[in-house]
N, C-alpha and C. Protein backbone atom coordinates (compact mmCIF):
# COMPACT_ATOMS: atom_id res chain seq x y z
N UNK A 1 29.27 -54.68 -115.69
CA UNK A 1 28.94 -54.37 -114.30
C UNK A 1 27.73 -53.43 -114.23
N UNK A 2 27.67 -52.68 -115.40
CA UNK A 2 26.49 -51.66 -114.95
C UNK A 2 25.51 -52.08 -115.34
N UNK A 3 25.64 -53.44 -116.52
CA UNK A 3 24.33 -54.10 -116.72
C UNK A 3 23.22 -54.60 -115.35
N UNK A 4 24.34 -55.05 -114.71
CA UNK A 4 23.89 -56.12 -113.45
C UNK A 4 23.57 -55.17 -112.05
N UNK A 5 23.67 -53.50 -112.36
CA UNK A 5 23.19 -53.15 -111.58
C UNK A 5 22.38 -52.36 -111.66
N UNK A 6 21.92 -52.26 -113.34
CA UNK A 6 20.54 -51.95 -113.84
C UNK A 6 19.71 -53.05 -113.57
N UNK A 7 20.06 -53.99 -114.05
CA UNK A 7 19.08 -55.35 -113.36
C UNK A 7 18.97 -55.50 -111.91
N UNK A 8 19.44 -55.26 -111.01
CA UNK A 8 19.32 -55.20 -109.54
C UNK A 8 18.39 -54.35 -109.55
N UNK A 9 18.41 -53.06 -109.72
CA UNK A 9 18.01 -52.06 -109.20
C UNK A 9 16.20 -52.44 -110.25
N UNK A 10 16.39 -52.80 -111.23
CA UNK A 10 14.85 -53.30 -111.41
C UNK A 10 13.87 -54.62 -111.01
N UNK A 11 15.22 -55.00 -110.58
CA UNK A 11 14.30 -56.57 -109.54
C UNK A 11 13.84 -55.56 -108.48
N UNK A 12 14.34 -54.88 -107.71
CA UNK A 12 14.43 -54.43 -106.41
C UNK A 12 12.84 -53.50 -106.67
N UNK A 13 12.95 -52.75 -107.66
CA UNK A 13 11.61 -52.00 -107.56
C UNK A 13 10.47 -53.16 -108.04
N UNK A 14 10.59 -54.13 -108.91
CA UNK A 14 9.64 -54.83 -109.31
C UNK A 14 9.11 -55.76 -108.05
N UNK A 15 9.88 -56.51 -107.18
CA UNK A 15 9.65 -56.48 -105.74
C UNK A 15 8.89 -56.10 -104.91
N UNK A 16 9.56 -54.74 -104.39
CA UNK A 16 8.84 -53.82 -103.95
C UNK A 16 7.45 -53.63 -104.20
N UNK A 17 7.03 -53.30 -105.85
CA UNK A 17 6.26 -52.96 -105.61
C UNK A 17 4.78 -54.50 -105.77
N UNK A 18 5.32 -55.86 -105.78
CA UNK A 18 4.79 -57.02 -105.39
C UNK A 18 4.79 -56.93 -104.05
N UNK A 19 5.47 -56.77 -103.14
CA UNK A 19 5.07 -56.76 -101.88
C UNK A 19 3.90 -55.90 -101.20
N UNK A 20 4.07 -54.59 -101.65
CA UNK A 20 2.56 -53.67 -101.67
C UNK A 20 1.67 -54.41 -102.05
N UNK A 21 1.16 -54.95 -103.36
CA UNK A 21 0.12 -55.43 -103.54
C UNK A 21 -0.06 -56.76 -102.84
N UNK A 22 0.91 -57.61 -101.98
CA UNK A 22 0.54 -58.78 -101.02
C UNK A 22 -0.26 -58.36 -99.72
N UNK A 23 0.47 -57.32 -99.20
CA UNK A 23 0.11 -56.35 -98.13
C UNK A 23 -1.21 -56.11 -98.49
N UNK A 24 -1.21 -55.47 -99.16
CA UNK A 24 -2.88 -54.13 -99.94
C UNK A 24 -3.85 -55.42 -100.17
N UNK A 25 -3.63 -56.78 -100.40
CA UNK A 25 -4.56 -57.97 -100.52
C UNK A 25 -4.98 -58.46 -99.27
N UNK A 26 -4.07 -58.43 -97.95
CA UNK A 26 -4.10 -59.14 -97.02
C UNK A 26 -5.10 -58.17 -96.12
N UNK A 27 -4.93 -57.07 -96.29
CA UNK A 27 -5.65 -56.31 -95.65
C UNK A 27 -7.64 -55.99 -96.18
N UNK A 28 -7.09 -56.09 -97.40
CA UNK A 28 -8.73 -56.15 -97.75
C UNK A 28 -9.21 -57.68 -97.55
N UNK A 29 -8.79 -59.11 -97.52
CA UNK A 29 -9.15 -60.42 -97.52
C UNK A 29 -9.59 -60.24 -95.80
N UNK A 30 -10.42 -59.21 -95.19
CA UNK A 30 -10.87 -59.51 -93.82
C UNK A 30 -12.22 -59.79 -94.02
N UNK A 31 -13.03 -60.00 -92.87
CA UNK A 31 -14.89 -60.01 -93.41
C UNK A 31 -15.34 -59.15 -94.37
N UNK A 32 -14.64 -58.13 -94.44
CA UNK A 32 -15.49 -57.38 -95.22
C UNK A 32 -15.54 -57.41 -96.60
N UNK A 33 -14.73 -58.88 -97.48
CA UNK A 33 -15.01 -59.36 -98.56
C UNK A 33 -15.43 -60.90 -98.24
N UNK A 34 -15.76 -61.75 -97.20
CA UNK A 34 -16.08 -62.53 -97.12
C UNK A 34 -17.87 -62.44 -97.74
N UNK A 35 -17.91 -63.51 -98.24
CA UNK A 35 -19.52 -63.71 -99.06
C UNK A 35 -20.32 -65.02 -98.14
N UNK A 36 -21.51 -64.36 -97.78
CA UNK A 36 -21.82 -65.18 -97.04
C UNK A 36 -22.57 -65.70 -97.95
N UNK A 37 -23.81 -66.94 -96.85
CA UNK A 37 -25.09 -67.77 -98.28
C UNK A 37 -25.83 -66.70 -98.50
N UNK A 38 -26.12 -65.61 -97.64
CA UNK A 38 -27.17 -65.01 -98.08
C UNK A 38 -27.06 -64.35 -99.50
N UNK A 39 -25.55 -63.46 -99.58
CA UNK A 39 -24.99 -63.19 -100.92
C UNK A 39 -25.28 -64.30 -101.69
N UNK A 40 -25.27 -65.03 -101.46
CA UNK A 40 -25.19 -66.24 -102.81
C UNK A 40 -26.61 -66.40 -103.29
N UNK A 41 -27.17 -66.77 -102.19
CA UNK A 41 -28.84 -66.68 -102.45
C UNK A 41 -29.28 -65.47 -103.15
N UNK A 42 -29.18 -64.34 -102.65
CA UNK A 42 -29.63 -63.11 -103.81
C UNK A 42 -29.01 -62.92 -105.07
N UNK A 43 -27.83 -63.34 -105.02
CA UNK A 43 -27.23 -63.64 -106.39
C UNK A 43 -27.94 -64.77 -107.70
N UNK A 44 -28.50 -65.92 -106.65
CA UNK A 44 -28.90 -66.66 -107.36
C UNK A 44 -30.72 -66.32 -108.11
N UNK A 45 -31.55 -65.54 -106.77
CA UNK A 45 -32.37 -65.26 -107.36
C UNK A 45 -32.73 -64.15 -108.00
N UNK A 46 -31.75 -63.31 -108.56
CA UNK A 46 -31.49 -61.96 -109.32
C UNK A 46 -31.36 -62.82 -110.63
N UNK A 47 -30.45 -63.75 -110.80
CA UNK A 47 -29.89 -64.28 -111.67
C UNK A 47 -31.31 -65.33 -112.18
N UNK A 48 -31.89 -65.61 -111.40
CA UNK A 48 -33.07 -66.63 -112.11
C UNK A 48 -34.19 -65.64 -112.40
N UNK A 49 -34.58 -64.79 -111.80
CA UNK A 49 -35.89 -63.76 -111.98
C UNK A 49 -35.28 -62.41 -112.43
N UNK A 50 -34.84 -61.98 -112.15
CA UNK A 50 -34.32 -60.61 -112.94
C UNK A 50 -34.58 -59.85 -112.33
N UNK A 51 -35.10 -60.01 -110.67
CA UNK A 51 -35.81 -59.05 -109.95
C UNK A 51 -34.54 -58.69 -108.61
N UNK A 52 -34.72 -57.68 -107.85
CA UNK A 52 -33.63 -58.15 -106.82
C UNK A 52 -34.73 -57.96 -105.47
N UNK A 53 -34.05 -58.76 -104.77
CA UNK A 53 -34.56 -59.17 -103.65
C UNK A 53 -35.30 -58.33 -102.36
N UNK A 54 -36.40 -58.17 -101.57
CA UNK A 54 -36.51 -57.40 -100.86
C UNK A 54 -36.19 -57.53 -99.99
N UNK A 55 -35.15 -57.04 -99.97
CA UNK A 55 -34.86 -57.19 -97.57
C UNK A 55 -34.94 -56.61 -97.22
């Protein structure tokens, strides 16, 4: 019995603390990690010239 409620009690925190990090993802996945073309474009010509871009 006390096996199974050492194992409870570590699902329960291992859980827990998966649900924080679903939360803590959902909240940063707003625009402000969205990549637009322009990102891509300076990515691409950093990556071909070695220079970075002037904007």
């Amino acid at each position: 019995m006390k096996n199974i409620l050492i194992f409870a009690g570590i699902a329960g925190i291992v859980s827990a603390i998966a649900i924080y990090f679903v939360s803590e993802s959902a909240k940063s996945s707003s625009e402000d990690s969205y990549v637009t073309n322009n990102d891509i474009e300076a990515y691409d010509y950093i990556e071909n010239t070695g220079r970075p871009t002037i904007v």
